[in-house]
C-alpha atoms as a PDB file:
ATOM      1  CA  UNK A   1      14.110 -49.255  25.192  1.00  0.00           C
ATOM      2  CA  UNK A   2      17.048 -47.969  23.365  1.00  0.00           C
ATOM      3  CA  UNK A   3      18.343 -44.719  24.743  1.00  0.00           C
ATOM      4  CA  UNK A   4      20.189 -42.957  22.160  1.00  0.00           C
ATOM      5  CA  UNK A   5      22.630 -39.491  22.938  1.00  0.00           C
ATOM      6  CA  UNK A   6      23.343 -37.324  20.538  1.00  0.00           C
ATOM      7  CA  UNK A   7      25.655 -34.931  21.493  1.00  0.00           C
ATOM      8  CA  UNK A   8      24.563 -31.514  21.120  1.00  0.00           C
ATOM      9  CA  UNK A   9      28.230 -29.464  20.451  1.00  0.00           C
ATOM     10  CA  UNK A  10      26.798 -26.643  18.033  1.00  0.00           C
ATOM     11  CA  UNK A  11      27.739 -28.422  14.837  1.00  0.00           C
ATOM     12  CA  UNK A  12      24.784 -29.157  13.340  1.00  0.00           C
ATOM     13  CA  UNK A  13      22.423 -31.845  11.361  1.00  0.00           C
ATOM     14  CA  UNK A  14      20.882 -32.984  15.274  1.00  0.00           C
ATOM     15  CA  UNK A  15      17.189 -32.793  14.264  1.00  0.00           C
ATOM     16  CA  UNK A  16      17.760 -35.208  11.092  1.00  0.00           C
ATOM     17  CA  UNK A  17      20.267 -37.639  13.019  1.00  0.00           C
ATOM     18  CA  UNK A  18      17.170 -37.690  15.606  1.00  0.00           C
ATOM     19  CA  UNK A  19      14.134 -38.424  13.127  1.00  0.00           C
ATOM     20  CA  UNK A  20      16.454 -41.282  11.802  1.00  0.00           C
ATOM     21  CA  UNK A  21      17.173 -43.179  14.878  1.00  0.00           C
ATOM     22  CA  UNK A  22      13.079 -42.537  16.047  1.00  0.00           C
ATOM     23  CA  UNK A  23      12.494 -44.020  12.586  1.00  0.00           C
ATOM     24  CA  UNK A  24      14.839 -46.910  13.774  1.00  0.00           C
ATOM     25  CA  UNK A  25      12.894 -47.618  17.064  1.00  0.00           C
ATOM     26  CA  UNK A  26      15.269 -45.310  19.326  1.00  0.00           C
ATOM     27  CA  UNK A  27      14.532 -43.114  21.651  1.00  0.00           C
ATOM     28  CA  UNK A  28      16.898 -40.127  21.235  1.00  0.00           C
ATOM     29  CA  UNK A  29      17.804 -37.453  22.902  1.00  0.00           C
ATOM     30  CA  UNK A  30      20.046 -34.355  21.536  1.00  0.00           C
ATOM     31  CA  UNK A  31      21.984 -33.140  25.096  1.00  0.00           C
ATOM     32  CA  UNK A  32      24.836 -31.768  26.220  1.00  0.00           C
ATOM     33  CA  UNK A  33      24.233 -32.936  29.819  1.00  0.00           C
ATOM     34  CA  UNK A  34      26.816 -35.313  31.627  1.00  0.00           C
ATOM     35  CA  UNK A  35      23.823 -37.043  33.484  1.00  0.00           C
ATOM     36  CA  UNK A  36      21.528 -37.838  29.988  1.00  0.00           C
ATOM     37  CA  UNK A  37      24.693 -39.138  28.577  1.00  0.00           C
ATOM     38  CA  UNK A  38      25.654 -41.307  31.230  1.00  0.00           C
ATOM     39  CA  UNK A  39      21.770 -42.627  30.981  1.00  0.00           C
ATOM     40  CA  UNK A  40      22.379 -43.706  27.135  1.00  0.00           C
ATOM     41  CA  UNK A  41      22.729 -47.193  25.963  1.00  0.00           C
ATOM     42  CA  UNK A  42      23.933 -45.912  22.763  1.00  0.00           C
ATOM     43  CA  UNK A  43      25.999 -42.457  22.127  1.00  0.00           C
ATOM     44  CA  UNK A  44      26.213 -40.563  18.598  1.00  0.00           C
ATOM     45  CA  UNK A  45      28.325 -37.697  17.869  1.00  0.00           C
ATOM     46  CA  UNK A  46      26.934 -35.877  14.462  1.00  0.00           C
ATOM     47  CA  UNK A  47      28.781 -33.029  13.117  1.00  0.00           C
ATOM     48  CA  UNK A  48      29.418 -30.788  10.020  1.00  0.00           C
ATOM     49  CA  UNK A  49      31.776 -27.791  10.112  1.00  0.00           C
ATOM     50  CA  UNK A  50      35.697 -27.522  10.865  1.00  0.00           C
ATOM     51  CA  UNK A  51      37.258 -29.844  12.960  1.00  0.00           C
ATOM     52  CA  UNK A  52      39.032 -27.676  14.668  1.00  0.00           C
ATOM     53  CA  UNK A  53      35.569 -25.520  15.549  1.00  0.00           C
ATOM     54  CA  UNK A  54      34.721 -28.928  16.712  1.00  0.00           C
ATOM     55  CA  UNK A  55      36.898 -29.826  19.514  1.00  0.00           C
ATOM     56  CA  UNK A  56      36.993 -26.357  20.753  1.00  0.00           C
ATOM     57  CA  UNK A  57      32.981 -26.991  21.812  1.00  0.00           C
ATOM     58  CA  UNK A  58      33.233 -30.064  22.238  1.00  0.00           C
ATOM     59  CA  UNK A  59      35.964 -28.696  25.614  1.00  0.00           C
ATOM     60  CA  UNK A  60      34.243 -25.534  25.985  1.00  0.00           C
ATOM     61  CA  UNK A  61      31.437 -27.949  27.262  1.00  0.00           C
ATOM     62  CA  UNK A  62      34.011 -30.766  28.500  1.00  0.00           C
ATOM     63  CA  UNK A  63      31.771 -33.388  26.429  1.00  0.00           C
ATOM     64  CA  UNK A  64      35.444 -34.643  25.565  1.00  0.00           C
ATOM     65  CA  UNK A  65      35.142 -36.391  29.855  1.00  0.00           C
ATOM     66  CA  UNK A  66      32.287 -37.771  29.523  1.00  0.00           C
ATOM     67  CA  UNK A  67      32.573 -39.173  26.224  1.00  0.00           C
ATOM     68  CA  UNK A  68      36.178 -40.667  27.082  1.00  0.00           C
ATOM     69  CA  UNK A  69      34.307 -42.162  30.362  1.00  0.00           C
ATOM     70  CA  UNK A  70      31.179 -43.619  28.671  1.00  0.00           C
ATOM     71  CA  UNK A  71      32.760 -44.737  25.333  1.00  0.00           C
ATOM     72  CA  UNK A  72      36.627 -45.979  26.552  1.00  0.00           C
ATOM     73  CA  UNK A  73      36.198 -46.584  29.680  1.00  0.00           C
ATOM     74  CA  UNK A  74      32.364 -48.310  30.033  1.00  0.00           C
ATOM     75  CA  UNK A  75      32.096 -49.248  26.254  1.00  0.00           C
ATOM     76  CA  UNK A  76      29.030 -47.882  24.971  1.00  0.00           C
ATOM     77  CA  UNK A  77      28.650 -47.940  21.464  1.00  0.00           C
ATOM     78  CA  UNK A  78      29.569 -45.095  19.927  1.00  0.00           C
ATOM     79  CA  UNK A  79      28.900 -43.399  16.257  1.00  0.00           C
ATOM     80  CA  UNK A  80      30.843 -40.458  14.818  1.00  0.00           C
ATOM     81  CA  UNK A  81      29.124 -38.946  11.358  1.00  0.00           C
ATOM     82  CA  UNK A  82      31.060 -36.756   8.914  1.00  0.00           C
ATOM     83  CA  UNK A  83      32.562 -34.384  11.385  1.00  0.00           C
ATOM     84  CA  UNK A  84      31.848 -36.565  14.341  1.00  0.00           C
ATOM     85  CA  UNK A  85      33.916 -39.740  13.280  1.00  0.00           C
ATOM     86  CA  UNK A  86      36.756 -37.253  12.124  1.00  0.00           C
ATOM     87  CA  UNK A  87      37.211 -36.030  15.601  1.00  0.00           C
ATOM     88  CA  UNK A  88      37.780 -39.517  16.661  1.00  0.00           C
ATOM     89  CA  UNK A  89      41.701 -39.163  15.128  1.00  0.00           C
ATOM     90  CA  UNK A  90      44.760 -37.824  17.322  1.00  0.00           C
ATOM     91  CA  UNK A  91      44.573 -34.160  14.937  1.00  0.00           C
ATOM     92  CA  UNK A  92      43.139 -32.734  12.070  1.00  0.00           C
ATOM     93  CA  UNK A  93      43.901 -29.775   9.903  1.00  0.00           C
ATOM     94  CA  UNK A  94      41.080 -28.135   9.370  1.00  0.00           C
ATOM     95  CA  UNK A  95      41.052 -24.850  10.710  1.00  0.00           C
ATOM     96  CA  UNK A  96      44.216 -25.010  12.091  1.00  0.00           C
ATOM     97  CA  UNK A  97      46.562 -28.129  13.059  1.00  0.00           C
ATOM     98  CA  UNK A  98      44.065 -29.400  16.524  1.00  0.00           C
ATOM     99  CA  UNK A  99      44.595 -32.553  18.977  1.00  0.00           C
ATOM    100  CA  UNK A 100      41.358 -34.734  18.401  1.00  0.00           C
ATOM    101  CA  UNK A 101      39.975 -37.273  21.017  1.00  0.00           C
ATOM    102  CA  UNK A 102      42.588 -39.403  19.896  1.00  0.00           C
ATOM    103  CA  UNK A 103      40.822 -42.735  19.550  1.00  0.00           C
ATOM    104  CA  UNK A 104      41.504 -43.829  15.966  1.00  0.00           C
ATOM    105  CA  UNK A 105      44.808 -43.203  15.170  1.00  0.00           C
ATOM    106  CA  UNK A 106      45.737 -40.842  12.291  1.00  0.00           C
ATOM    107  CA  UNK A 107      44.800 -37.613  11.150  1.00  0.00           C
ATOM    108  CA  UNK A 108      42.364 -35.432   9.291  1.00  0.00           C
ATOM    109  CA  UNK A 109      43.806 -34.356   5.798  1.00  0.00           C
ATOM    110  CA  UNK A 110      42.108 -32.145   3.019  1.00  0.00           C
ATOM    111  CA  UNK A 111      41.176 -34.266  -0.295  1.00  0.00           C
ATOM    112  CA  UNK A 112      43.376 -34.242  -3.299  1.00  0.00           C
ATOM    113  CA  UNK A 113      41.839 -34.293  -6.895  1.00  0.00           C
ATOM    114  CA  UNK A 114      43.873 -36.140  -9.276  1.00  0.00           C
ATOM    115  CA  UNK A 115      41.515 -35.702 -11.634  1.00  0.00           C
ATOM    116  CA  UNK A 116      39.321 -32.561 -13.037  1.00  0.00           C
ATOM    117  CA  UNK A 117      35.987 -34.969 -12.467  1.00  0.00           C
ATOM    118  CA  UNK A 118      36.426 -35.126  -8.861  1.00  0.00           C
ATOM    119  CA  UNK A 119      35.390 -31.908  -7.249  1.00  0.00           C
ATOM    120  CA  UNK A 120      36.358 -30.737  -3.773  1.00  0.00           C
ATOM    121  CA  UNK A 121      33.619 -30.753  -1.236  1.00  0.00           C
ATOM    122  CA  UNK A 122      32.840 -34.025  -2.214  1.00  0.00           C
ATOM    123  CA  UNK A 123      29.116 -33.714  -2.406  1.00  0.00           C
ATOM    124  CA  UNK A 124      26.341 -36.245  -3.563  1.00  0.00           C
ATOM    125  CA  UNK A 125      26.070 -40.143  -3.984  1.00  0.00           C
ATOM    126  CA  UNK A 126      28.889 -42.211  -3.789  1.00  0.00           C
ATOM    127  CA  UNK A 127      29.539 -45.729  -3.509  1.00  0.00           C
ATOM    128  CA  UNK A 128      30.917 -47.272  -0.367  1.00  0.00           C
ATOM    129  CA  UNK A 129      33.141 -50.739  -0.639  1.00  0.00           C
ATOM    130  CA  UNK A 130      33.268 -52.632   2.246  1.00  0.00           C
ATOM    131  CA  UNK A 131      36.790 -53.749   3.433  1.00  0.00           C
ATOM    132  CA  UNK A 132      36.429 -56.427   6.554  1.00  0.00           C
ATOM    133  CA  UNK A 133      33.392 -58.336   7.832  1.00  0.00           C
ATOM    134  CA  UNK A 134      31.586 -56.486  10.577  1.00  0.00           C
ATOM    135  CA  UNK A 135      28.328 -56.153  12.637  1.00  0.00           C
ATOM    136  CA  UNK A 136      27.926 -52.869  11.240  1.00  0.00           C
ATOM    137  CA  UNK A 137      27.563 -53.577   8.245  1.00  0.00           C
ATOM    138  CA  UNK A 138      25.650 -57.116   8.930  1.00  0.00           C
ATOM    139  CA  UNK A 139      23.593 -57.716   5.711  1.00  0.00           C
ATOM    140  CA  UNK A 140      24.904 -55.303   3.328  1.00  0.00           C
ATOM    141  CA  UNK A 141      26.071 -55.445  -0.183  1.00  0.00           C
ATOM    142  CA  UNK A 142      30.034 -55.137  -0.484  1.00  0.00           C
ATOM    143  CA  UNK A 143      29.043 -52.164  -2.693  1.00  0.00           C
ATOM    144  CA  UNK A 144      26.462 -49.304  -1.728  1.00  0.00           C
ATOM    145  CA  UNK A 145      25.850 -46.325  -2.447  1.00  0.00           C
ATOM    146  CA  UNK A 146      26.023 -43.355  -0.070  1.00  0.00           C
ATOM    147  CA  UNK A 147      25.589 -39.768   0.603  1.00  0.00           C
ATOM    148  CA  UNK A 148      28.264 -37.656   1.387  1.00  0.00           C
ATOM    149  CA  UNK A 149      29.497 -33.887   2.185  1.00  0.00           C
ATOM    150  CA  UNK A 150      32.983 -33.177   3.181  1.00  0.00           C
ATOM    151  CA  UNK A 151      36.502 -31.865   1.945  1.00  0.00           C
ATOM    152  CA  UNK A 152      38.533 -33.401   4.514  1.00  0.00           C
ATOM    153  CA  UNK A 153      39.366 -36.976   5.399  1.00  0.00           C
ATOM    154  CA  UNK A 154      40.558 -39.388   8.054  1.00  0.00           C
ATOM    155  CA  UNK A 155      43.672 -40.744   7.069  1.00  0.00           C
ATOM    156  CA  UNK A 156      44.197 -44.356   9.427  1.00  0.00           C
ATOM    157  CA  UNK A 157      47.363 -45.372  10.775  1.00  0.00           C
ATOM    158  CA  UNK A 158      46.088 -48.473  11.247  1.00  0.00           C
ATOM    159  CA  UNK A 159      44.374 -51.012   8.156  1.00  0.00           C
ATOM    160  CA  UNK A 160      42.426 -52.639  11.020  1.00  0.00           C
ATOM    161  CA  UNK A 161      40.515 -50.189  12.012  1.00  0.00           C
ATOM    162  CA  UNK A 162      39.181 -49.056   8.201  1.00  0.00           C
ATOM    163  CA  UNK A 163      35.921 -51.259   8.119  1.00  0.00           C
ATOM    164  CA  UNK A 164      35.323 -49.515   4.003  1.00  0.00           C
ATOM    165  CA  UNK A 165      36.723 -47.040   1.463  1.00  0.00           C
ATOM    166  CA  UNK A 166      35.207 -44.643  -1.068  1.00  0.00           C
ATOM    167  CA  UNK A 167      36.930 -44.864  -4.885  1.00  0.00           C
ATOM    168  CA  UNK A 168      37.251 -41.048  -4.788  1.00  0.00           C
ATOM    169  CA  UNK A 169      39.894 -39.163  -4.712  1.00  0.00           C
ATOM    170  CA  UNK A 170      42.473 -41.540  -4.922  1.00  0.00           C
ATOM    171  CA  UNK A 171      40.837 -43.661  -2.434  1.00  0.00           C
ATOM    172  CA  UNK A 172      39.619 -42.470   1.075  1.00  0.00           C
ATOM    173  CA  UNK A 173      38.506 -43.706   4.385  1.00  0.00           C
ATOM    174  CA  UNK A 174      34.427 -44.077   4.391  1.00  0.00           C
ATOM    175  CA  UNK A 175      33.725 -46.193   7.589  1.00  0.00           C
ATOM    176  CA  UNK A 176      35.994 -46.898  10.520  1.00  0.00           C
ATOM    177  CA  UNK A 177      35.688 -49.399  13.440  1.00  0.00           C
ATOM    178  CA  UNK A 178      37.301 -50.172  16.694  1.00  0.00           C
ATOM    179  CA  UNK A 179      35.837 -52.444  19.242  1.00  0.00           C
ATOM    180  CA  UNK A 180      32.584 -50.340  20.181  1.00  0.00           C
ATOM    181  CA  UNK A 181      33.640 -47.546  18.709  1.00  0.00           C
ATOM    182  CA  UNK A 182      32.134 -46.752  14.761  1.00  0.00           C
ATOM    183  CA  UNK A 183      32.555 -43.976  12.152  1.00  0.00           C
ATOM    184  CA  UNK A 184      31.250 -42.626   9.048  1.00  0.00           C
ATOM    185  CA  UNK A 185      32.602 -39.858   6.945  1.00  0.00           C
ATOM    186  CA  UNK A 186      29.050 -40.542   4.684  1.00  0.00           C
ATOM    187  CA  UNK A 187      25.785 -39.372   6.117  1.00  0.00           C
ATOM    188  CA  UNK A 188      23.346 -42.454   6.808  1.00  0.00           C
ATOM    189  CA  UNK A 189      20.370 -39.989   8.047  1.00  0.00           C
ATOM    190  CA  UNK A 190      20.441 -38.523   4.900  1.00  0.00           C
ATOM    191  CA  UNK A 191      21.340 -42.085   2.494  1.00  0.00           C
ATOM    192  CA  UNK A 192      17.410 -43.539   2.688  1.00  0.00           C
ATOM    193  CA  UNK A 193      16.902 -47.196   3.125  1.00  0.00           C
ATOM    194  CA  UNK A 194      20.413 -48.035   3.485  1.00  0.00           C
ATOM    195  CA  UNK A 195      21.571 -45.607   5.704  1.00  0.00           C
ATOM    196  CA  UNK A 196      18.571 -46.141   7.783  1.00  0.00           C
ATOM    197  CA  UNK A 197      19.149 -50.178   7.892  1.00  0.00           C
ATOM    198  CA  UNK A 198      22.855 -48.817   9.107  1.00  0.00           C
ATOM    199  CA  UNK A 199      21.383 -47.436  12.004  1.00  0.00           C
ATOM    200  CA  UNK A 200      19.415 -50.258  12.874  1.00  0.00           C
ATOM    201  CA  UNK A 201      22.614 -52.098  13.091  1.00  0.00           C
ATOM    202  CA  UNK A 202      24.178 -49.921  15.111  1.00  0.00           C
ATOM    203  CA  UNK A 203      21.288 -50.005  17.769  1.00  0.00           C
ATOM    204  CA  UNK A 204      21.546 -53.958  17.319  1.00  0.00           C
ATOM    205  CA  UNK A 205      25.654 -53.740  18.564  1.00  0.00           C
END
């Protein structure tokens, strides 16, 4: 049985994050509760709002312990979506400059349209161009196609950790990966057959 958390923080999109990974073969559970997390096999942190909104419940609720002692220090794979894998950076910007969990390095910048096409949020289909090899993204096309909602960005310090980019833009950071630890500014719950075969490589990690 695959035990899936998904952290329950106030920021929305839990219910469609949960019919995914039951459509996946998971067996989710949307908590806030130290002792559910710490039952996990697999932990998922959803999110769509401000960033700094974010971390303030994410420490109003101290999730920001028991995430660092699951995820860093007993390696359980972990999933950040739209909001969630933003938080992963040191800050962000959003709503004021904030201190993130501080596990991919860099920070979360508001999009810059260099040209009148490209419309800030960033909303609808997009495609998704895969930069390194990974488990994640076992068995996918270099190019897919997406959905996405967001105005903001993680920027990377470091290329290594940037697993794809989206041509939009400019060019911006659309998956992220670090040992057990995976991101996704794009929405896979809400990106049909692809995002759902996403998921069921994430439970496969």
């Amino acid at each position: 049985m695959k035990k899936v958390a998904i952290i329950d923080y106030d920021m929305g999109n839990t219910d469609s994050v949960r019919r995914a990974i039951e459509e996946c073969g998971g067996t989710p559970t949307i908590t806030s509760q130290s002792s559910e997390i710490r039952q996990a096999s697999y932990i998922i942190l959803p999110g769509v709002g401000a960033f700094a909104d974010g971390m303030k419940n994410i420490k109003e609720r101290q999730l920001d312990k028991i995430l660092y002692e699951q995820v860093i220090e007993k390696k359980v794979p972990f999933l950040g979506i739209c909001l969630g894998m933003q938080l992963l950076a040191d800050k962000g910007l959003e709503g004021g400059e904030t201190q993130g969990l501080g596990w991919i390095q860099g920070e979360v910048k508001r999009l810059q349209s260099f040209d009148p096409k490209e419309r800030i949020p960033h909303m609808g289909w997009n495609e998704v161009i895969i930069q390194r090899p990974s488990a994640f993204f076992k068995d996918f096309p270099l190019q897919k196609d997406f959905y996405f909602v967001h105005s903001y960005h993680l920027v990377c310090e470091e290329e290594n950790d940037i697993l794809a980019r989206t041509p939009y833009c400019g060019s911006f950071v659309a998956a992220v990966g670090r040992k057990n630890i995976y991101g996704v500014q794009f929405h896979p719950e809400k990106s049909q057959k692809f995002g759902l075969k996403l998921i069921q490589n994430f439970l496969m990690l």
